[in-house]
Protein backbone atom coordinates (compact mmCIF):
# COMPACT_ATOMS: atom_id res chain seq x y z
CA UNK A 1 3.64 -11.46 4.09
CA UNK A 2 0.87 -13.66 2.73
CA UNK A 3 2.55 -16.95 3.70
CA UNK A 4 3.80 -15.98 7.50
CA UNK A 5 0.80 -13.17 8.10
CA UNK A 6 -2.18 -13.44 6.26
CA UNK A 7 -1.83 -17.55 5.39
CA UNK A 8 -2.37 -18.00 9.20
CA UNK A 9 -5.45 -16.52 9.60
CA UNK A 10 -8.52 -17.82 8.13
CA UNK A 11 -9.17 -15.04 5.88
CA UNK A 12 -10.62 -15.38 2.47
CA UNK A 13 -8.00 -12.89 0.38
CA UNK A 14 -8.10 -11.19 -2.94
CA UNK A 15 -5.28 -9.49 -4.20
CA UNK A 16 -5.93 -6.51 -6.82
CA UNK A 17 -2.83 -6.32 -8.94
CA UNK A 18 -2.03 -2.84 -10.24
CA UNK A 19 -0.10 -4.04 -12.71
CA UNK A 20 -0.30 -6.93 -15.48
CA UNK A 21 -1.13 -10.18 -14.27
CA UNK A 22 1.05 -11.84 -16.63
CA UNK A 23 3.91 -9.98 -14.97
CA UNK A 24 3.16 -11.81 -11.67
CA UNK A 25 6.00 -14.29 -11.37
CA UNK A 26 4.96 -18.09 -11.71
CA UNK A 27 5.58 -18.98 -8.31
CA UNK A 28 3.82 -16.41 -6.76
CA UNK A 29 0.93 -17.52 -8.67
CA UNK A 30 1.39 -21.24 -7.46
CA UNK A 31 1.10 -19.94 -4.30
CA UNK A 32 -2.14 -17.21 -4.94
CA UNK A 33 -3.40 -20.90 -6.50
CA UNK A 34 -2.20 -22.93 -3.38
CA UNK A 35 -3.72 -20.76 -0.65
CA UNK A 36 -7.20 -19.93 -2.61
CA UNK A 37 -6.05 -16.63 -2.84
CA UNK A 38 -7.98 -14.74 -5.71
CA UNK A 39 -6.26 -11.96 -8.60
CA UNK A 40 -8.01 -8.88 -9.65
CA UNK A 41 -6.99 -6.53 -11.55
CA UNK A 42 -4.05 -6.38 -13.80
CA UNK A 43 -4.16 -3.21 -15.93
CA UNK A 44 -0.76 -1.78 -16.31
CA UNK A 45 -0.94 2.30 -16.32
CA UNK A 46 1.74 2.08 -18.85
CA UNK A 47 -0.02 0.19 -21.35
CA UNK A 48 -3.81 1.54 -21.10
CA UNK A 49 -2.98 4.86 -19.79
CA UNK A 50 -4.49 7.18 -16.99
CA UNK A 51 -7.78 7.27 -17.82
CA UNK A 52 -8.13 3.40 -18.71
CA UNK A 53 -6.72 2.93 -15.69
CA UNK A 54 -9.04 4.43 -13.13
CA UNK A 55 -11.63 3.57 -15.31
CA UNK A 56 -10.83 0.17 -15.08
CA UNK A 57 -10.25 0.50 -11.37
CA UNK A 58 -13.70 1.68 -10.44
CA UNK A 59 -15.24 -1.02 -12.71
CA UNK A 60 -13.34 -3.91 -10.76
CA UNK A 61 -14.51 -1.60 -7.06
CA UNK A 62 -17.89 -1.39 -8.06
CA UNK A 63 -18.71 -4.90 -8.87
CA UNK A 64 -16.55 -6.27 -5.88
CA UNK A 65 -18.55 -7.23 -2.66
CA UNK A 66 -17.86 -6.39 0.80
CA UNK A 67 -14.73 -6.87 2.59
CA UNK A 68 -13.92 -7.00 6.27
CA UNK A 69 -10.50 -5.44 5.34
CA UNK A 70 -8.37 -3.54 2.59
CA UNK A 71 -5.17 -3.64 2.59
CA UNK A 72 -3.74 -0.75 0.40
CA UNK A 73 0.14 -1.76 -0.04
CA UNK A 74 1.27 1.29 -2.28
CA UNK A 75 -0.75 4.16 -1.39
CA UNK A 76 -1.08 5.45 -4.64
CA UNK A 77 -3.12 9.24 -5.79
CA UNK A 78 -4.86 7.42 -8.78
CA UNK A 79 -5.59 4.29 -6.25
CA UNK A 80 -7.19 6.40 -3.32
CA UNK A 81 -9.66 8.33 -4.69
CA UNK A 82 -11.44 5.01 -6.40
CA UNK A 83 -10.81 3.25 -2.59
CA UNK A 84 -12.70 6.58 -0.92
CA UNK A 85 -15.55 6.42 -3.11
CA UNK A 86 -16.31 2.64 -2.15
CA UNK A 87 -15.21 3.17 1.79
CA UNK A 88 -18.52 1.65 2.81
CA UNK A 89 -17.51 -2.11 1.27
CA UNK A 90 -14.72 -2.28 3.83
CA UNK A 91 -15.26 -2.95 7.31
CA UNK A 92 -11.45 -1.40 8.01
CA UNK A 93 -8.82 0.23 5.80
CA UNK A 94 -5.50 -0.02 5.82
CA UNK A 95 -2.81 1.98 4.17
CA UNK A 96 0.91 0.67 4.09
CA UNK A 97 3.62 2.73 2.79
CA UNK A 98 7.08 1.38 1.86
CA UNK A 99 8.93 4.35 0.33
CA UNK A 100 8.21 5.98 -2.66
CA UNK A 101 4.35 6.33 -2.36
CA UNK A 102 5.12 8.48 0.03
CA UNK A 103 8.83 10.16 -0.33
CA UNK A 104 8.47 11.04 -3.92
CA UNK A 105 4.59 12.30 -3.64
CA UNK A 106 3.95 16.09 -4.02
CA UNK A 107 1.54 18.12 -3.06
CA UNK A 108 -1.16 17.02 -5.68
CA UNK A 109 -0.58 13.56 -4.73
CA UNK A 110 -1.05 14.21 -1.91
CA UNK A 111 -4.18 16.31 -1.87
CA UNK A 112 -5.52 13.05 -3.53
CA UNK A 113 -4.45 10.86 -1.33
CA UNK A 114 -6.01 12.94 1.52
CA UNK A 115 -9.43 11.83 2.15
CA UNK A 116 -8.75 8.37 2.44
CA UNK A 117 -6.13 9.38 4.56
CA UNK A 118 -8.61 11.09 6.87
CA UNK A 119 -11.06 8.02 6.99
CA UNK A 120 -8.72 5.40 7.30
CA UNK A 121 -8.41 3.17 10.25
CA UNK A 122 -4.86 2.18 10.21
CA UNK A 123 -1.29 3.97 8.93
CA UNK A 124 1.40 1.77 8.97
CA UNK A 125 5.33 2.49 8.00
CA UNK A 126 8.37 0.66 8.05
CA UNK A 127 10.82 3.10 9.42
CA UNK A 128 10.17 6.05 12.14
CA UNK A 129 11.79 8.21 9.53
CA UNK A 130 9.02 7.46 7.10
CA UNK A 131 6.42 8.13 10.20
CA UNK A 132 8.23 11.62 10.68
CA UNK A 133 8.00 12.49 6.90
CA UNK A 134 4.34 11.81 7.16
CA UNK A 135 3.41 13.95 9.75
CA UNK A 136 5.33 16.85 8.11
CA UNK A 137 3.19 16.42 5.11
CA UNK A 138 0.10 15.55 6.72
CA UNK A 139 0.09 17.20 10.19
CA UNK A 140 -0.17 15.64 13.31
CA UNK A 141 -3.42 14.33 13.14
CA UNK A 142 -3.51 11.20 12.52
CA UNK A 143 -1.04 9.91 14.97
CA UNK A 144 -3.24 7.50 16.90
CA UNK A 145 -3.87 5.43 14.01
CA UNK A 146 -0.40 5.28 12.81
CA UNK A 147 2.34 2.76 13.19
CA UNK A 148 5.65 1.03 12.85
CA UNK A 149 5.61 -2.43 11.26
CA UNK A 150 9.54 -3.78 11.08
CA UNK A 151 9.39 -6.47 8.27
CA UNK A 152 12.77 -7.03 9.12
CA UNK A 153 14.79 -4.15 8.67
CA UNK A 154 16.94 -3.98 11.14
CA UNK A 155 19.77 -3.79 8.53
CA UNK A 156 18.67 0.25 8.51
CA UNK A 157 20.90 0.60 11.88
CA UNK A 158 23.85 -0.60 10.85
CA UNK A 159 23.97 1.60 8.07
CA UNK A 160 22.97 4.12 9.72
CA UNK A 161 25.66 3.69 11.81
CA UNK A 162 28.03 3.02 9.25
CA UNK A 163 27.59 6.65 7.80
CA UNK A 164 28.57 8.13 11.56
CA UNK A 165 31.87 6.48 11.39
CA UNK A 166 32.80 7.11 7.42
CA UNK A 167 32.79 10.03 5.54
CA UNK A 168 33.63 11.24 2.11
CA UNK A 169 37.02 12.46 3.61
CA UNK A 170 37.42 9.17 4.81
């Protein structure tokens, strides 16, 4: 995404890293290095626990500047809330969900997840099943700002139609 999206552009990024930095693979950071591309971040939930955790994530919010955009990759309940209360340093937000943000959230997630939700500029999803399982949670509302982004997956059809022509019995 960075190399064939984002690299293209002439964007200055920062990525905030949700989990340790040292857990980054090396060539990943070569290329963060390469493309001027700064880290933030890099407290691990696991290690420093829930509290730490959003406290350490409104620390790094607060003393960031302004951003023309925000990219939120993993929409996550303990992420959003910290993202809402610093809306105004983003020109646009942008939520992404790839699976399990959003199929294995509940309804407290959820409920924290919401207000960003509500203010966000842009939904995107990477299957039209994921889109569907949004609106059931979320309503109908915010269709016109959501979308389908294929990164590629056209791999879902065939096995999608795979399970049509096999079956356990089979």
């Amino acid at each position: 995404y960075i190399v064939n999206v984002l690299s293209k552009a002439d964007l200055q990024i920062v990525v905030y890293h949700t989990s340790s930095i040292t857990s980054i693979r090396d060539d990943y950071k070569a290329l963060y290095d390469s493309l001027n591309i700064k880290i933030l971040g890099g407290y691990n939930i696991n290690e420093v626990g829930k509290a730490k955790f959003v406290w350490y994530l409104y620390k790094t919010f607060r003393q960031i500047g302004s951003f023309d955009y925000l990219h939120l990759h993993y929409v996550s309940h303990y992420i959003c809330p910290i993202i809402y209360l610093f809306r105004k340093k983003f020109r646009q937000i942008i939520l992404s969900y790839w699976g399990s943000d959003l199929l294995r959230s509940n309804k407290i997630k959820r409920r924290l997840t919401q207000p960003l939700i509500d203010t966000c500029h842009k939904i995107s999803f990477i299957t039209s099943d994921m889109q569907v399982t949004f609106r059931d949670y979320y309503g109908e509302g915010h269709d016109d700002k959501c979308q389908i982004l294929d990164f590629g997956n056209l791999f879902f059809d065939k096995i999608d139609s795979l399970k049509t022509e096999y079956s356990k019995e089979n």
